[in-house]
Protein backbone atom coordinates (compact mmCIF):
# COMPACT_ATOMS: atom_id res chain seq x y z
CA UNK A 1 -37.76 -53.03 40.42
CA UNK A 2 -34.10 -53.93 40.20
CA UNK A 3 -31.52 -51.60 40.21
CA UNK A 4 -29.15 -53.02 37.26
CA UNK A 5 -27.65 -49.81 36.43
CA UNK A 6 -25.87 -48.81 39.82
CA UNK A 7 -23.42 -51.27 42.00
CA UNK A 8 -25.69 -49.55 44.88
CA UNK A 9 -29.63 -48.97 45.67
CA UNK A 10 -30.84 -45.65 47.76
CA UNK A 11 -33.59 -47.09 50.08
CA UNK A 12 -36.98 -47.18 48.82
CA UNK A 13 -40.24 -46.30 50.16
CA UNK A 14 -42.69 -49.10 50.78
CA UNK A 15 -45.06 -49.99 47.96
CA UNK A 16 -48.57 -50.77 49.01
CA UNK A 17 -49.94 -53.43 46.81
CA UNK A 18 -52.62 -50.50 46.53
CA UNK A 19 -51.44 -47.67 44.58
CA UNK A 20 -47.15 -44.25 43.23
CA UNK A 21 -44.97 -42.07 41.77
CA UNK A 22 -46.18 -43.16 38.87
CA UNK A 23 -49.50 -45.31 39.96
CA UNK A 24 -53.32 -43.95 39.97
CA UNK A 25 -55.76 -42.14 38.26
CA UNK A 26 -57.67 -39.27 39.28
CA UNK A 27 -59.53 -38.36 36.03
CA UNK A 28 -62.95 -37.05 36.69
CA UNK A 29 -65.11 -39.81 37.45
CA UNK A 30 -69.02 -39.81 37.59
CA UNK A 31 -70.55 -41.10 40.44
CA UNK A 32 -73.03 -43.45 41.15
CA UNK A 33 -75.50 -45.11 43.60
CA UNK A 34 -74.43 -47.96 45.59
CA UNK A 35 -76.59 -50.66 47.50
CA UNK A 36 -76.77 -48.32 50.68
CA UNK A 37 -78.56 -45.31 48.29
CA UNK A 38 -75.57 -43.38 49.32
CA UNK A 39 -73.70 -42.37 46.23
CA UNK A 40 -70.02 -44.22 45.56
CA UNK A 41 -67.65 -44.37 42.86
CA UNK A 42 -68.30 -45.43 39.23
CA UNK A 43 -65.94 -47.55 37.09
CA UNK A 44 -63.93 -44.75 34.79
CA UNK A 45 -65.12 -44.99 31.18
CA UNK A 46 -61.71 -45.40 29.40
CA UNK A 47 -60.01 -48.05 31.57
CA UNK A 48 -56.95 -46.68 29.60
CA UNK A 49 -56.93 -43.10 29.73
CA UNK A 50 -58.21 -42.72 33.63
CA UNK A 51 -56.48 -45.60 35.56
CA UNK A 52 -53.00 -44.83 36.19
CA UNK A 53 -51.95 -43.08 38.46
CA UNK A 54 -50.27 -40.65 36.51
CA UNK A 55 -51.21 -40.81 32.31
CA UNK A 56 -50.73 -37.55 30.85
CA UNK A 57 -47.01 -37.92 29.27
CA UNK A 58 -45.09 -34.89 28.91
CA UNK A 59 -42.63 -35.16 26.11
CA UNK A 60 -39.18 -33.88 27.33
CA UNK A 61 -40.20 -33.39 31.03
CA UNK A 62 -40.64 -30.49 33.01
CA UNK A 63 -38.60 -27.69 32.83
CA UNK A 64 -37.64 -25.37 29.65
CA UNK A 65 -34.06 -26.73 29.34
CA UNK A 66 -33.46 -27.56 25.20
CA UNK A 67 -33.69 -31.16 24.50
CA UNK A 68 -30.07 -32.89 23.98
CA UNK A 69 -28.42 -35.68 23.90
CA UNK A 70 -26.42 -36.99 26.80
CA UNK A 71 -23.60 -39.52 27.77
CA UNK A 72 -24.12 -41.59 31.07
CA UNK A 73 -21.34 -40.03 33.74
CA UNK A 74 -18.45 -42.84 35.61
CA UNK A 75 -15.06 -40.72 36.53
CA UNK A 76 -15.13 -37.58 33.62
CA UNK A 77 -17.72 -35.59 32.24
CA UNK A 78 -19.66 -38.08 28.46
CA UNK A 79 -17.22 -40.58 29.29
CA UNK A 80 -20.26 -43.43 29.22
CA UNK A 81 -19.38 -45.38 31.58
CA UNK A 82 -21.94 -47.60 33.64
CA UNK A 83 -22.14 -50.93 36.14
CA UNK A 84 -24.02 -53.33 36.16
CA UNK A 85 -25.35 -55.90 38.65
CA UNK A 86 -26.32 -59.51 37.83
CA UNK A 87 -26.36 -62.86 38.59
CA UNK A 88 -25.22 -65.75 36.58
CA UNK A 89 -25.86 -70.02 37.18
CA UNK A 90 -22.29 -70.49 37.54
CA UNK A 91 -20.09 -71.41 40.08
CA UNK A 92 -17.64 -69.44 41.95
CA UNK A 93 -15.47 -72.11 43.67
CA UNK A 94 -12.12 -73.04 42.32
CA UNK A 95 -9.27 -70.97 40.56
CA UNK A 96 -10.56 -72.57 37.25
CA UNK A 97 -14.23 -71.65 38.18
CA UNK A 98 -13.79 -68.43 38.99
CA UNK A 99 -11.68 -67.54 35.90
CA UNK A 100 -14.68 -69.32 34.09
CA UNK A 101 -17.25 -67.01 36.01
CA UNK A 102 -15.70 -63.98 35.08
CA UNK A 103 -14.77 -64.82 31.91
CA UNK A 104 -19.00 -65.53 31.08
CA UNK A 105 -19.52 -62.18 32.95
CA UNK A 106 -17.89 -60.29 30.71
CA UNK A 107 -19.22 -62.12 27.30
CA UNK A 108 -22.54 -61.15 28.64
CA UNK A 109 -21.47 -57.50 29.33
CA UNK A 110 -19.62 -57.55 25.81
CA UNK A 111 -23.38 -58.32 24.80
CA UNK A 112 -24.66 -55.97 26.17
CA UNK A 113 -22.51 -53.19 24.78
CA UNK A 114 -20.05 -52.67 27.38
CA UNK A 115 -16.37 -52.78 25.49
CA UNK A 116 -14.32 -52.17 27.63
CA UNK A 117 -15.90 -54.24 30.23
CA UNK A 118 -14.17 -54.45 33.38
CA UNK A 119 -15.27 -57.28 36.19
CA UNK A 120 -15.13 -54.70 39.84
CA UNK A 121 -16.85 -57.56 42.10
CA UNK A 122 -17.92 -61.31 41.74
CA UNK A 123 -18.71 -63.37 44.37
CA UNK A 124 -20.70 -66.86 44.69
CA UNK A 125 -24.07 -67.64 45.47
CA UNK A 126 -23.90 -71.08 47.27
CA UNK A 127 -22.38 -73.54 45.03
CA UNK A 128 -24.44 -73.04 41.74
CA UNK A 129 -24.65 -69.17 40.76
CA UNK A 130 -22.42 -66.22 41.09
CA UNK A 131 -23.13 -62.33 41.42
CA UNK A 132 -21.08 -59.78 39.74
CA UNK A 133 -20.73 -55.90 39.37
CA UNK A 134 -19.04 -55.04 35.92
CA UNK A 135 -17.88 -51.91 34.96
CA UNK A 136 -17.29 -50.87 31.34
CA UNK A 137 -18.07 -48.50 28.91
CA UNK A 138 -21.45 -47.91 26.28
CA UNK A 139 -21.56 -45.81 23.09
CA UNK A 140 -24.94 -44.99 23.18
CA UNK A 141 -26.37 -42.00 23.81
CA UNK A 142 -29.75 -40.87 25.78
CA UNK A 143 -32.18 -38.63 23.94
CA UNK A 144 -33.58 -36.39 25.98
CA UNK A 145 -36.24 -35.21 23.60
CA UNK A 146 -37.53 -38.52 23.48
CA UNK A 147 -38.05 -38.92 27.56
CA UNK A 148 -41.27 -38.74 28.84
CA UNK A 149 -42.67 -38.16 31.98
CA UNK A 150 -46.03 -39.22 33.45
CA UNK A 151 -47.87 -36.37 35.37
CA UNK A 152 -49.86 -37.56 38.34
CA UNK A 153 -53.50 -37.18 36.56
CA UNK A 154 -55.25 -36.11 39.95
CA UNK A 155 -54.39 -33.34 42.90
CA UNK A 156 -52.61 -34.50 45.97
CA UNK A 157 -54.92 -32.81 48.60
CA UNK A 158 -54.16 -31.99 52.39
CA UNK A 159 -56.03 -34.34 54.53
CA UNK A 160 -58.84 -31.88 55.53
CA UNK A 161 -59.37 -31.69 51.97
CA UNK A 162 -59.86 -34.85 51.23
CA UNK A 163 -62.20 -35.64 54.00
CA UNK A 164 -64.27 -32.61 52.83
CA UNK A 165 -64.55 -34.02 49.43
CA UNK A 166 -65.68 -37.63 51.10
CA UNK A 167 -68.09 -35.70 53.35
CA UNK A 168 -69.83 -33.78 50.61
CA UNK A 169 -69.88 -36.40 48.22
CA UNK A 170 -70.92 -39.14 49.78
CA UNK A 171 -72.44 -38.11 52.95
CA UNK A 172 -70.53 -41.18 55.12
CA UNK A 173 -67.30 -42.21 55.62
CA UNK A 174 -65.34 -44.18 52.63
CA UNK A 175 -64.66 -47.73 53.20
CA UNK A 176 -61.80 -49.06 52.03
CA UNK A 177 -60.52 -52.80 52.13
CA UNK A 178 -57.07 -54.19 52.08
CA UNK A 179 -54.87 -57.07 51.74
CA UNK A 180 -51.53 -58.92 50.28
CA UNK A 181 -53.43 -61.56 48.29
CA UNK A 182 -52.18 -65.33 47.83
CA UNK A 183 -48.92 -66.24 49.12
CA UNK A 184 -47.57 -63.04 49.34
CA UNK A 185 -46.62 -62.28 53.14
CA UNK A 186 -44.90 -58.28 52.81
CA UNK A 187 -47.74 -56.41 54.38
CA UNK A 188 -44.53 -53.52 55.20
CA UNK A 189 -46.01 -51.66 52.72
CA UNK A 190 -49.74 -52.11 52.60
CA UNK A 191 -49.46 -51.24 56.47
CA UNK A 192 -46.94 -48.11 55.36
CA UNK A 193 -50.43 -46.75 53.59
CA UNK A 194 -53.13 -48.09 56.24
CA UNK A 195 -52.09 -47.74 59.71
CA UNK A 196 -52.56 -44.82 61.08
CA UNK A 197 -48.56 -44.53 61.54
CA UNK A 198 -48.30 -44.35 57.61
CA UNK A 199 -44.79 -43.78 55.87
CA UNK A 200 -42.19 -41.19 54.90
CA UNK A 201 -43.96 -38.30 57.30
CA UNK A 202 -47.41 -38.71 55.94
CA UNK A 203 -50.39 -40.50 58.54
CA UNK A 204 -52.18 -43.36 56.64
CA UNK A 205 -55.83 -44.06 55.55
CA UNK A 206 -56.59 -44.76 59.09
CA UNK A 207 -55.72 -41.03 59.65
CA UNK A 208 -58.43 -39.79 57.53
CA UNK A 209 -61.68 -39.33 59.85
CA UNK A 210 -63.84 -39.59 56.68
CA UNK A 211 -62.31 -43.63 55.76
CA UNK A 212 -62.94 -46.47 56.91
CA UNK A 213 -60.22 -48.86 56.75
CA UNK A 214 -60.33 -52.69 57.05
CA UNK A 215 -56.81 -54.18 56.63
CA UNK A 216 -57.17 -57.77 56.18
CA UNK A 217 -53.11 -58.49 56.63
CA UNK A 218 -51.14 -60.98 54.33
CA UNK A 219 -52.11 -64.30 52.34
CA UNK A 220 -55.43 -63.50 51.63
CA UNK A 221 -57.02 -65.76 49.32
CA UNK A 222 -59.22 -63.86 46.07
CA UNK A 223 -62.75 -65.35 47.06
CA UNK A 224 -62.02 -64.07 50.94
CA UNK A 225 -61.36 -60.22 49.79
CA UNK A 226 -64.26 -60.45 48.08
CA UNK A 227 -66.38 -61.64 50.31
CA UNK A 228 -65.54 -59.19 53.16
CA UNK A 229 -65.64 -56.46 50.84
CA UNK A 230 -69.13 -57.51 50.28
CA UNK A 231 -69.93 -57.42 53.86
CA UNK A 232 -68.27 -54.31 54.55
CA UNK A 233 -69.95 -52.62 51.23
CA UNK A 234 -66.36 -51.70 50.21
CA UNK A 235 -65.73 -48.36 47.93
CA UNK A 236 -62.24 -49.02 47.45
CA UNK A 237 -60.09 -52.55 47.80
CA UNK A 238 -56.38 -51.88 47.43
CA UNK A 239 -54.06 -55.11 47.24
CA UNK A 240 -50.36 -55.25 47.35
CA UNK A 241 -47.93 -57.56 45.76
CA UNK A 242 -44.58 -57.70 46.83
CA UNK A 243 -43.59 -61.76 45.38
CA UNK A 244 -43.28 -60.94 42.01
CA UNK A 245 -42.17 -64.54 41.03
CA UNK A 246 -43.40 -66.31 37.78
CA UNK A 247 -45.05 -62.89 37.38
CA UNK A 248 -47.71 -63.98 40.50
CA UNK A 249 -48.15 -60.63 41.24
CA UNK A 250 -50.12 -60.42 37.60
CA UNK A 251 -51.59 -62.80 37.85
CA UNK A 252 -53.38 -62.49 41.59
CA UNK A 253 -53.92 -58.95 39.92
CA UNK A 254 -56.24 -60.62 37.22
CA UNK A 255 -57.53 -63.18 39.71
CA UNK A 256 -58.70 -60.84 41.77
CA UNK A 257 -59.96 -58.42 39.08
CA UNK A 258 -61.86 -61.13 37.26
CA UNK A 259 -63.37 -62.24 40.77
CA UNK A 260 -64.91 -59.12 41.36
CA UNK A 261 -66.25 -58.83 38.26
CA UNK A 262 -67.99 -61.60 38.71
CA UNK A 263 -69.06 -60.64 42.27
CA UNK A 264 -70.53 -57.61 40.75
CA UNK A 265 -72.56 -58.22 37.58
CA UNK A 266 -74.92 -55.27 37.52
CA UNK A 267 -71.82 -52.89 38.43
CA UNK A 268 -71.04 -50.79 41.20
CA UNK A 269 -68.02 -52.80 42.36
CA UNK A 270 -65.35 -51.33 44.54
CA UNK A 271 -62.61 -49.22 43.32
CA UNK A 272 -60.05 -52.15 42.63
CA UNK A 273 -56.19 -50.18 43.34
CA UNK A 274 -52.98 -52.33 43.11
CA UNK A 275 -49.56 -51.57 43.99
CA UNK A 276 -45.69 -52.88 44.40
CA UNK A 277 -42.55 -52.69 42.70
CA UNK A 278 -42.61 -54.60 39.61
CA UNK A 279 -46.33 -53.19 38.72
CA UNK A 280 -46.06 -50.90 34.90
CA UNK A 281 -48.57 -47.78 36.28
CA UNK A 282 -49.61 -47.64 32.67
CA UNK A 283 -51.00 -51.81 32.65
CA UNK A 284 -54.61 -51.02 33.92
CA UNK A 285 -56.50 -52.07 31.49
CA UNK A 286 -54.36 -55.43 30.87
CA UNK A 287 -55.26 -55.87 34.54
CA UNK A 288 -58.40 -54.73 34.71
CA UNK A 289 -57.76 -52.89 37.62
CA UNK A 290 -58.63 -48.42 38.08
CA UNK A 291 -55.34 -47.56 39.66
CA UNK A 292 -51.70 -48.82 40.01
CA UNK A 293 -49.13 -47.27 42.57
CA UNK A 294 -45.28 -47.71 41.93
CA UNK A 295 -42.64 -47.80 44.55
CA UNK A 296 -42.41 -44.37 46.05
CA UNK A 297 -45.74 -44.56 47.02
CA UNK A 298 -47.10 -42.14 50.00
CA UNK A 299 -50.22 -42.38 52.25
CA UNK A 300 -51.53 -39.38 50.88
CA UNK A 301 -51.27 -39.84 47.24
CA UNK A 302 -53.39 -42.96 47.71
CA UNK A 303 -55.87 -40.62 49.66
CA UNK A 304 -55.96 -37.94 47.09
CA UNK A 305 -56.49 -40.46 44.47
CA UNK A 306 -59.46 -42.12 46.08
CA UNK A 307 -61.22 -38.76 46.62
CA UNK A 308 -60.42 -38.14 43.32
CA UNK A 309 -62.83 -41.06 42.07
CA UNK A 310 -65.96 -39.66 44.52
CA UNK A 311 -65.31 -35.80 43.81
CA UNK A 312 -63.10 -34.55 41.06
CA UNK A 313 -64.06 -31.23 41.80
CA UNK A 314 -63.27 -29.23 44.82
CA UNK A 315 -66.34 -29.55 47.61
CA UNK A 316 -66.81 -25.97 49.68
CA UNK A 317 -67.90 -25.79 52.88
């Protein structure tokens, strides 16, 4: 996601074109027999209410704080001041082209609401665009009755637990296929949630002693991920999508839904689990997908989530 509202970004954590913060659900799912006789996931029943990774929506947040209204913060206390990045097709060569850069840079931000606008940083973009940081001032005001906040849906489990659940629910180890589909080539973070090394402190799938993982890398073509998750009798298939150009990371998403579909007529298809950046957590359905992961994304959410879909409820020993 861009970061239009500050001149800088903190670092991120890789996405995984599989499931995040704000990315999969773990609503109760009933389970069902695969082609092996060992039981497997079943598609959830409200693609809706049991996809994301996090649905319930909590009006107001956590907390008990009163609900009020707030000003954003620049050098005093409700002053509203903001920045804002972006780019403009203009060019940023001579003294009469940069006056004429600037000058569009702060129509725009007058726009936008920001009076008075202030241009902090411009600077050009080889000899066609220009990028600039304005600073400036807004009058409105944030409600903070109004925020919500999606709640992950499903329990983030220790890894014992959640090869405990696999064990007792399905008897063999979960196999789980993934891939960067089409021309996308950032497998950073589909590796960050397979390999073994994982992310951000947390081992990845690869980890788990009750998963199987297949990582088919980057520029995987639709008809190929379904195929080998065919051949490896696949319970999950998580896909990331980093190129979010001409919106081809929703559209691989419905490419690759649709295929499986197809692939899978009389049901019983994999788990299908997308993540990156630019994905809404709350699009499922328009996808067609069970589970969406945001940036933010850890190894072990993704686990938790997929146990989730075998055993909602806690296995004992």
């Amino acid at each position: 996601m861009s970061t239009e509202g500050t001149a800088s970004s903190e670092g991120r954590s890789p996405e995984i074109a599989p499931p995040g913060t704000a990315t999969a659900s773990g609503a109760a799912q009933p389970r069902s027999h695969g082609p092996r006789g060992a039981v497997r996931p079943s598609r959830p029943r409200d693609a809706t209410a049991s996809t994301t990774a996090r649905v319930r929506s909590t009006p107001g947040g956590s907390g008990g704080s009163p609900p009020r209204a707030i000003r954003p913060y620049g050098d005093t206390t409700g002053d509203g001041r903001v920045q804002v990045s972006f780019t403009l097709p203009v060019p940023f060569g001579s003294e009469t082209e940069r006056a004429r850069a600037e000058g569009a840079a702060l129509q725009l931000a007058g726009k936008m609401g920001l009076d008075p606008a202030m241009v902090v940083h411009a600077k050009g973009i080889g000899p066609d665009f220009t990028f600039f940081i304005v600073y400036g001032r807004v009058s409105h005001l944030v409600d903070m009755s109004a925020v919500t906040v999606a709640e992950r849906a499903f329990p983030l489990l220790t890894a014992q637990e959640v090869n405990l659940r696999i064990r007792s629910a399905l008897g063999r180890k979960f196999v789980v296929v993934g891939a960067c589909i089409g021309t996308d080539a950032h497998t950073v973070g589909i590796d960050a949630i397979l390999n073994v090394k994982g992310h951000a402190g947390e081992k990845g799938l690869e980890y788990y002693r009750e998963i199987r993982v297949v990582n088919m890398g980057a520029q995987v073509g639709v008809p190929d991920l379904v195929a080998r998750a065919r051949a490896e009798q696949a319970d999950a298939v998580l896909v990331s999508q980093v190129v979010t150009q001409r919106d081809a990371h929703l559209s691989n998403a419905r490419e690759m839904a649709s295929a499986f579909r197809e692939a899978y007529p009389g049901g019983g298809r994999p788990v299908l689990v997308v993540g990156g950046p630019r994905f809404d957590p709350a699009a499922t359905g328009a996808l067609g997908v069970d589970a969406i992961f945001g940036r933010g994304t850890t190894p072990r959410e993704v686990a938790s989530y997929l146990a989730a879909t075998v055993a909602p409820e806690p296995a004992h020993a």
